[in-house]
PDB file of N, CA and C in Angstrom:
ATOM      1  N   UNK A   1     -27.309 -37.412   0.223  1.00  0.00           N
ATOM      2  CA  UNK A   1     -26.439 -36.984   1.285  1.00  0.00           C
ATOM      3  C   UNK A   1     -25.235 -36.234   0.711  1.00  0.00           C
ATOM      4  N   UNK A   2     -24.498 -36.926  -0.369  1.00  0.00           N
ATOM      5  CA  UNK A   2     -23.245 -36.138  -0.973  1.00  0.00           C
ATOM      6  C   UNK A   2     -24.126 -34.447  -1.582  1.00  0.00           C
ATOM      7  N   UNK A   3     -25.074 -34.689  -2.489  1.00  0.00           N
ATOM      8  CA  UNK A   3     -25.696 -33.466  -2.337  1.00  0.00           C
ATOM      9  C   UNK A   3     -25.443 -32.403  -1.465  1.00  0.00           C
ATOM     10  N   UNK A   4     -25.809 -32.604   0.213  1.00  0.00           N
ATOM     11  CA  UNK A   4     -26.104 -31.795   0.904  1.00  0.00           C
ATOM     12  C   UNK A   4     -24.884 -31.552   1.393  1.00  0.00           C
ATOM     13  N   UNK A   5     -23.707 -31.896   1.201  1.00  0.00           N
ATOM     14  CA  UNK A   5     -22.455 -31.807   1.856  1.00  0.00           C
ATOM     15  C   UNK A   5     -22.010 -30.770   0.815  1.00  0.00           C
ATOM     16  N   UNK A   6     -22.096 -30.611  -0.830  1.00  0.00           N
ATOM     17  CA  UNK A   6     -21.700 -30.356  -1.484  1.00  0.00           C
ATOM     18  C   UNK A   6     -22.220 -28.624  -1.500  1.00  0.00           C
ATOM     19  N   UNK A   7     -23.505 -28.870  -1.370  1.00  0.00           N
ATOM     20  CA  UNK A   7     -24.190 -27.679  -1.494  1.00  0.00           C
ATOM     21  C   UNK A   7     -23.671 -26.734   0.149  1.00  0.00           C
ATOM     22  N   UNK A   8     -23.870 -27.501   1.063  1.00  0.00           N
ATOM     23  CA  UNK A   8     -22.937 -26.760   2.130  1.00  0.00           C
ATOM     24  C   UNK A   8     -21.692 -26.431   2.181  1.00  0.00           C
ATOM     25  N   UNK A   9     -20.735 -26.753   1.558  1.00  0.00           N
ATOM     26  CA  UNK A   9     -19.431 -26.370   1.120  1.00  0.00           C
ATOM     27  C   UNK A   9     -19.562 -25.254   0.374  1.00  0.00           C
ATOM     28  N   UNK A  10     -20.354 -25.164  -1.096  1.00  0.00           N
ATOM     29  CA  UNK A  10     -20.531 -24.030  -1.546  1.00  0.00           C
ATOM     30  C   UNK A  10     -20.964 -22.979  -0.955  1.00  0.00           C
ATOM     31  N   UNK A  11     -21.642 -22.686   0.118  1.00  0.00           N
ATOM     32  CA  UNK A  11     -22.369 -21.874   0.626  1.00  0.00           C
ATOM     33  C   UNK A  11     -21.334 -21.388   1.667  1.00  0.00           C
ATOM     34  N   UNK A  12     -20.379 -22.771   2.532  1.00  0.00           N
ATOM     35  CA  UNK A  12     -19.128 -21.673   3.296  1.00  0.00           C
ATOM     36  C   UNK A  12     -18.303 -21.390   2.466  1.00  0.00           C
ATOM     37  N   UNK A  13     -18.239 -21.629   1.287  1.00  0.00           N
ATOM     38  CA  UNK A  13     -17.012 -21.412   0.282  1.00  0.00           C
ATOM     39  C   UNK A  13     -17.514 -19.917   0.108  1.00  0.00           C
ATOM     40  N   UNK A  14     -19.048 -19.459  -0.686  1.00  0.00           N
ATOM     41  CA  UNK A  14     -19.250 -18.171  -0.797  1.00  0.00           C
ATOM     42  C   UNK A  14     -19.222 -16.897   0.386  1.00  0.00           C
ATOM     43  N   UNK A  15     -19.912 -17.699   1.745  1.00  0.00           N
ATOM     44  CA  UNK A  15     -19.124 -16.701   2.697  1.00  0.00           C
ATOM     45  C   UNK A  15     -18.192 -15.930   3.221  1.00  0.00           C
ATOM     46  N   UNK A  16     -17.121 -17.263   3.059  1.00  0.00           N
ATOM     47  CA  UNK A  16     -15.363 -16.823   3.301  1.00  0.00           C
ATOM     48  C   UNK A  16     -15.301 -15.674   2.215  1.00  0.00           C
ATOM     49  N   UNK A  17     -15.073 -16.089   1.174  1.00  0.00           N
ATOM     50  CA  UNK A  17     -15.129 -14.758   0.051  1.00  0.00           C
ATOM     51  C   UNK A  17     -15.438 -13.862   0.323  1.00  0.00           C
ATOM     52  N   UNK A  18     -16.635 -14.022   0.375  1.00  0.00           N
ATOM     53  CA  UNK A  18     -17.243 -12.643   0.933  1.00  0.00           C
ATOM     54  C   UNK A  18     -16.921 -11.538   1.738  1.00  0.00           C
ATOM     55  N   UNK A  19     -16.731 -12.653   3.059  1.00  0.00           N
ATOM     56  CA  UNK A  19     -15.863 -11.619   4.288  1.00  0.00           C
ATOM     57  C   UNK A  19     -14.546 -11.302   3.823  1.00  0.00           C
ATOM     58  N   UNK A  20     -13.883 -11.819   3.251  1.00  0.00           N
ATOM     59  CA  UNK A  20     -12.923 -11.604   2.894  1.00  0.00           C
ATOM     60  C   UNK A  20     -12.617 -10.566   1.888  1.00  0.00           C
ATOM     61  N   UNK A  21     -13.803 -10.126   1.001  1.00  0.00           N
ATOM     62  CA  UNK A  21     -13.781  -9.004   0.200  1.00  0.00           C
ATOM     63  C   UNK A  21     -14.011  -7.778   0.773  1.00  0.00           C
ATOM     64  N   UNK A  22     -14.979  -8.199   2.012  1.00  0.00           N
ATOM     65  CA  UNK A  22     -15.799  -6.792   2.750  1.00  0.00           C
ATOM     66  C   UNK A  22     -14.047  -5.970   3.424  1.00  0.00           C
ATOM     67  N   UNK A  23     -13.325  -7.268   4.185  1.00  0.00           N
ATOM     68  CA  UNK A  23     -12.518  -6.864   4.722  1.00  0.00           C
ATOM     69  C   UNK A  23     -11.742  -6.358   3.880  1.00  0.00           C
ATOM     70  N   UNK A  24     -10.992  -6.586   2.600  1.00  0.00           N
ATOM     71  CA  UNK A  24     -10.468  -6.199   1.932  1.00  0.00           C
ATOM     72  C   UNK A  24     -10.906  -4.586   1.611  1.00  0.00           C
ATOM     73  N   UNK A  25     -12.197  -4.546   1.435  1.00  0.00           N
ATOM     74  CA  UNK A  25     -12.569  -3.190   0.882  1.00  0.00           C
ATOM     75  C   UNK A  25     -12.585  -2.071   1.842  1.00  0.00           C
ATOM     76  N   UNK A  26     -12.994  -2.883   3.211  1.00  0.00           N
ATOM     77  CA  UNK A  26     -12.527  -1.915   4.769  1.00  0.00           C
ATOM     78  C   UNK A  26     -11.223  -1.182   4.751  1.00  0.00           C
ATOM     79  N   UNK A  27     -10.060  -1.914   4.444  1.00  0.00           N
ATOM     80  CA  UNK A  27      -8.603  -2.051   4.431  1.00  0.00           C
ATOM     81  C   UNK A  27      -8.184  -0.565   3.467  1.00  0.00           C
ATOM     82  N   UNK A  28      -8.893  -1.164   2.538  1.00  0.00           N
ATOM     83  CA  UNK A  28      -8.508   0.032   1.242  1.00  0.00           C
ATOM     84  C   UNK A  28      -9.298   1.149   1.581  1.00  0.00           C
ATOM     85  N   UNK A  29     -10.471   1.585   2.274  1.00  0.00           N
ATOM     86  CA  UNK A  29     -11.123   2.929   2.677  1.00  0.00           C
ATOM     87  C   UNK A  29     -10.347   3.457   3.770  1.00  0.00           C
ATOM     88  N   UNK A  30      -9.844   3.000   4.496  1.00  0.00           N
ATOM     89  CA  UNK A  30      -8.639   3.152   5.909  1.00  0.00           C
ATOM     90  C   UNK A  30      -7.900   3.685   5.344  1.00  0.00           C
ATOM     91  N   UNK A  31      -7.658   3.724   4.124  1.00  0.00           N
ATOM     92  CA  UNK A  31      -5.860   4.305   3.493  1.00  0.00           C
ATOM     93  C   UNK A  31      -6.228   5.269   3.233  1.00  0.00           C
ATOM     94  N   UNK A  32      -7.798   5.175   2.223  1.00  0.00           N
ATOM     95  CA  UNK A  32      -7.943   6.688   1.864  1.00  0.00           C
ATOM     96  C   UNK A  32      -8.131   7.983   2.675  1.00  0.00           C
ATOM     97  N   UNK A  33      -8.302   7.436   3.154  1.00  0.00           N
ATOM     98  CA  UNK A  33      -8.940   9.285   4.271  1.00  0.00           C
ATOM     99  C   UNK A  33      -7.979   8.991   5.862  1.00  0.00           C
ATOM    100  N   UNK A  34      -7.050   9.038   5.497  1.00  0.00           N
ATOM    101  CA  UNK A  34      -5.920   8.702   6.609  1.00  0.00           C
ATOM    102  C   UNK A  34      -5.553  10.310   6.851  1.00  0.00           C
ATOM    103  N   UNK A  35      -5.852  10.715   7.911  1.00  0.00           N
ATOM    104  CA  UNK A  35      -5.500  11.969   8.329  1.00  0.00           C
ATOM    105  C   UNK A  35      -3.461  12.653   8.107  1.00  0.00           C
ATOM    106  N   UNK A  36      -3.427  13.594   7.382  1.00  0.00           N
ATOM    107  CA  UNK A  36      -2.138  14.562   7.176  1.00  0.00           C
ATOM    108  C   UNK A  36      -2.089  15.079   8.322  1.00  0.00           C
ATOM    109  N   UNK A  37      -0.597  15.887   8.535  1.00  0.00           N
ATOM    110  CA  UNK A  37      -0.222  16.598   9.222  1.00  0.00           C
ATOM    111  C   UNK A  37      -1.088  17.837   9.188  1.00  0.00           C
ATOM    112  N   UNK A  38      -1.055  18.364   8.230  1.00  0.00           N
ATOM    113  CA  UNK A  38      -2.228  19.887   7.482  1.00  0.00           C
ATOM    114  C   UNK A  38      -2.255  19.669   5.860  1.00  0.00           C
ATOM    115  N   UNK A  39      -3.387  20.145   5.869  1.00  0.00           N
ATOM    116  CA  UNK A  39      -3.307  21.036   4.348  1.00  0.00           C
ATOM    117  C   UNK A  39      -3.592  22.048   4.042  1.00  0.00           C
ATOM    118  N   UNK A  40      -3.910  22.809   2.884  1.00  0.00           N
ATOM    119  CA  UNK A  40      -4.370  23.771   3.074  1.00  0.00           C
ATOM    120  C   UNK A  40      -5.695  23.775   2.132  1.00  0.00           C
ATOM    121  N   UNK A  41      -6.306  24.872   2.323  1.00  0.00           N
ATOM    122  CA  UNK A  41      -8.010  24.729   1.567  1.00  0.00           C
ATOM    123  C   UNK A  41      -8.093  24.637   0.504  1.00  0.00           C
ATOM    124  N   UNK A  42      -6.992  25.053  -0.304  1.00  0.00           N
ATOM    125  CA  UNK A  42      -7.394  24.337  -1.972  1.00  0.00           C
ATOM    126  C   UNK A  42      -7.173  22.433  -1.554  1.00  0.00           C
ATOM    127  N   UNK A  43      -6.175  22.305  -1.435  1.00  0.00           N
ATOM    128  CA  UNK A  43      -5.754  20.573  -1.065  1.00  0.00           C
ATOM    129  C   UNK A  43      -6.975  19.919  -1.135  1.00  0.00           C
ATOM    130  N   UNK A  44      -7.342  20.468   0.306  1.00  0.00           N
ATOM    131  CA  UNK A  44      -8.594  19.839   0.381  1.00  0.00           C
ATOM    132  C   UNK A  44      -9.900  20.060  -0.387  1.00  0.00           C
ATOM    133  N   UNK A  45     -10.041  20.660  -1.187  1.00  0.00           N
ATOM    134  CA  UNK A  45     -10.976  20.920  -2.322  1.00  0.00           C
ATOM    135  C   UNK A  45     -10.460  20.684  -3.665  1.00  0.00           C
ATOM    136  N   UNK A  46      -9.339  19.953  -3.596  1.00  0.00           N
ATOM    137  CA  UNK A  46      -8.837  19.253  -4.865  1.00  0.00           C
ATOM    138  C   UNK A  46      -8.940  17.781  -4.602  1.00  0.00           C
ATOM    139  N   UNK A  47      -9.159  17.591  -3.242  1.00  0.00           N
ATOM    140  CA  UNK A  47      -8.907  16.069  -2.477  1.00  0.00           C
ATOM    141  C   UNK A  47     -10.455  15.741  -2.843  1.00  0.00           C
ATOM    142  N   UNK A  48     -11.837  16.548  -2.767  1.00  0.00           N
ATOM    143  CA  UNK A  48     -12.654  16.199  -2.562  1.00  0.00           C
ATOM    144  C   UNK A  48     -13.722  16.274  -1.436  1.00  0.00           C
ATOM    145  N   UNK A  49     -12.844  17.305  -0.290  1.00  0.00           N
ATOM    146  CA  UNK A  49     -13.224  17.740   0.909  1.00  0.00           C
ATOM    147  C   UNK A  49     -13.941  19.004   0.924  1.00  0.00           C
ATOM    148  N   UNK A  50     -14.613  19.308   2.305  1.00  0.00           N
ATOM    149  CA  UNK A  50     -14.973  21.282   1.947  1.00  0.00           C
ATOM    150  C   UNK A  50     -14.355  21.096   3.883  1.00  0.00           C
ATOM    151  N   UNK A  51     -13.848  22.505   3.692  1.00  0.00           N
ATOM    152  CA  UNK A  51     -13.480  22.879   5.043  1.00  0.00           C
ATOM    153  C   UNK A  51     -14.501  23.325   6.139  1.00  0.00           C
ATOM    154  N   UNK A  52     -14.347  22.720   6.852  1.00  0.00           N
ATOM    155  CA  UNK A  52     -15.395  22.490   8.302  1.00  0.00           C
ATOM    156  C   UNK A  52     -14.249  23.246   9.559  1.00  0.00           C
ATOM    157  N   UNK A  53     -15.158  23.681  10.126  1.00  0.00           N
ATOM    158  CA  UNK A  53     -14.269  23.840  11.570  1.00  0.00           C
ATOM    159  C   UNK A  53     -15.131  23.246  12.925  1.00  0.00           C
ATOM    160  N   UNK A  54     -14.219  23.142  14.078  1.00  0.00           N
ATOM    161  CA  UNK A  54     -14.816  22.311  15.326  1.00  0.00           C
ATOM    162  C   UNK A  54     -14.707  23.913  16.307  1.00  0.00           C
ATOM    163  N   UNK A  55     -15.058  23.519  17.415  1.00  0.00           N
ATOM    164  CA  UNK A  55     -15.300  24.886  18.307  1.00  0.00           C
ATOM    165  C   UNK A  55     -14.207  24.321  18.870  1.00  0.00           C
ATOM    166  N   UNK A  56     -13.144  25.706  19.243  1.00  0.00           N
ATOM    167  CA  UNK A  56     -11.591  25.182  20.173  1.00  0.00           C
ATOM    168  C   UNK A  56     -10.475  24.741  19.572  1.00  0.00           C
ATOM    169  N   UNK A  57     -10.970  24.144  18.428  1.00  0.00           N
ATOM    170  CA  UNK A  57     -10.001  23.004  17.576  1.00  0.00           C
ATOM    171  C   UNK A  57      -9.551  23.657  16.372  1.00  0.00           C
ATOM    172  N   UNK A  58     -10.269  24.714  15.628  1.00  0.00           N
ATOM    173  CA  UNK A  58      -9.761  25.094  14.496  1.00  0.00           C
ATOM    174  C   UNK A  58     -10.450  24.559  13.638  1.00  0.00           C
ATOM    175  N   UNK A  59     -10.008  24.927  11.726  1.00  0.00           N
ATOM    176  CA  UNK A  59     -10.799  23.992  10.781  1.00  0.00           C
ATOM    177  C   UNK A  59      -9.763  22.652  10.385  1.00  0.00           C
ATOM    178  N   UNK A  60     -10.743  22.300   9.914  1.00  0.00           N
ATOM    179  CA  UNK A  60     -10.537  20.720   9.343  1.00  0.00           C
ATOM    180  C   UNK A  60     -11.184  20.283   8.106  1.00  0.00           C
ATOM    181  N   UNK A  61     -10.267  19.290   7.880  1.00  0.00           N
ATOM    182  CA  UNK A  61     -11.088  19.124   5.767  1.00  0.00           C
ATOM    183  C   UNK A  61     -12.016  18.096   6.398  1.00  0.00           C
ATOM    184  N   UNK A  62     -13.004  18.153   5.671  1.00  0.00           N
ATOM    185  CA  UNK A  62     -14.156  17.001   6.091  1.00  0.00           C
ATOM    186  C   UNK A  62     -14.577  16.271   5.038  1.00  0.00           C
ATOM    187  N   UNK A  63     -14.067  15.120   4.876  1.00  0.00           N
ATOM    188  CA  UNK A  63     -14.257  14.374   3.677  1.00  0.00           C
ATOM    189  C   UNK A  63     -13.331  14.059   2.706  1.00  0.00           C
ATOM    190  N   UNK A  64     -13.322  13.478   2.046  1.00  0.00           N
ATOM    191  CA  UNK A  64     -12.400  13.469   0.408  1.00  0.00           C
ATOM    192  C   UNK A  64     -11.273  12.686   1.180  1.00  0.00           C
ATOM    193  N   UNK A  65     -10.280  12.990   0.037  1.00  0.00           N
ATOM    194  CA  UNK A  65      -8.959  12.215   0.704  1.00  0.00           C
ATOM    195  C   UNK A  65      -8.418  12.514   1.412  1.00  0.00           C
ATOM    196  N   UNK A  66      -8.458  13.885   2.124  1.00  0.00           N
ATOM    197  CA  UNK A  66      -7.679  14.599   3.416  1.00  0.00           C
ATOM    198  C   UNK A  66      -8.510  14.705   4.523  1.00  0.00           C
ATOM    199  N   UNK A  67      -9.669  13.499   4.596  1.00  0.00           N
ATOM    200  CA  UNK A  67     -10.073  13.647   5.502  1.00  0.00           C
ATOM    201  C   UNK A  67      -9.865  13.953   7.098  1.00  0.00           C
ATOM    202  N   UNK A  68     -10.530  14.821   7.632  1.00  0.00           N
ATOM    203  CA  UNK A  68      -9.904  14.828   9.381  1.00  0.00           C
ATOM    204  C   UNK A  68      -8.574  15.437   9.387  1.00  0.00           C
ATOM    205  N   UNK A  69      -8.033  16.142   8.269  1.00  0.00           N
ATOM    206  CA  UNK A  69      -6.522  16.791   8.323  1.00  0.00           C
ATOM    207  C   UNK A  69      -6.508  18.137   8.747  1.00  0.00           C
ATOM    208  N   UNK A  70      -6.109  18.673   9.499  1.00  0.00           N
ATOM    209  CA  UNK A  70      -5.888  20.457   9.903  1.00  0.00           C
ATOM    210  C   UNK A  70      -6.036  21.377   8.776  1.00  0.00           C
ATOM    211  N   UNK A  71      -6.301  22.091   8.786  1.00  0.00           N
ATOM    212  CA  UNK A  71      -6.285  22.951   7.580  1.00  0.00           C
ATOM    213  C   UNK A  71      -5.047  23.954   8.227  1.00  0.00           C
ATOM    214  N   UNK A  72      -4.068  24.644   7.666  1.00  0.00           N
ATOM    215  CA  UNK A  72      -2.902  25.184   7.493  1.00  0.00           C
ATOM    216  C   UNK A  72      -3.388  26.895   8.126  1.00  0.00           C
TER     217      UNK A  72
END
């Protein structure tokens, strides 16, 4: 019986962690590609982006660290 208590503890012990890392790693991708005011097309091809445009809207960096930012 202590067995099975023990081994179930470990198993919510490794879960919590777990979620707790996923969330952590959610947290830190949110920061990266947090939309600027603008940049301009080198920026964003130094960031890691290539410039995209939307119909109406203009271009936009798509990807990298300036993700979703105006292009200038």
């Amino acid at each position: 019986m202590r067995i099975r208590r023990s081994i179930g503890l470990a198993i919510a012990t490794a879960t919590l962690t777990g979620l707790s890392l996923a969330g952590a790693a959610a947290a830190a991708a949110a920061q990266v590609s947090t939309p600027q005011d603008s940049v301009t097309p080198d920026q964003c091809q130094q960031g890691g982006g290539t410039v995209s445009s939307r119909p109406y809207a203009g271009q936009y960096c798509s990807g990298g660290t300036f993700s979703n930012s105006p292009i200038e």
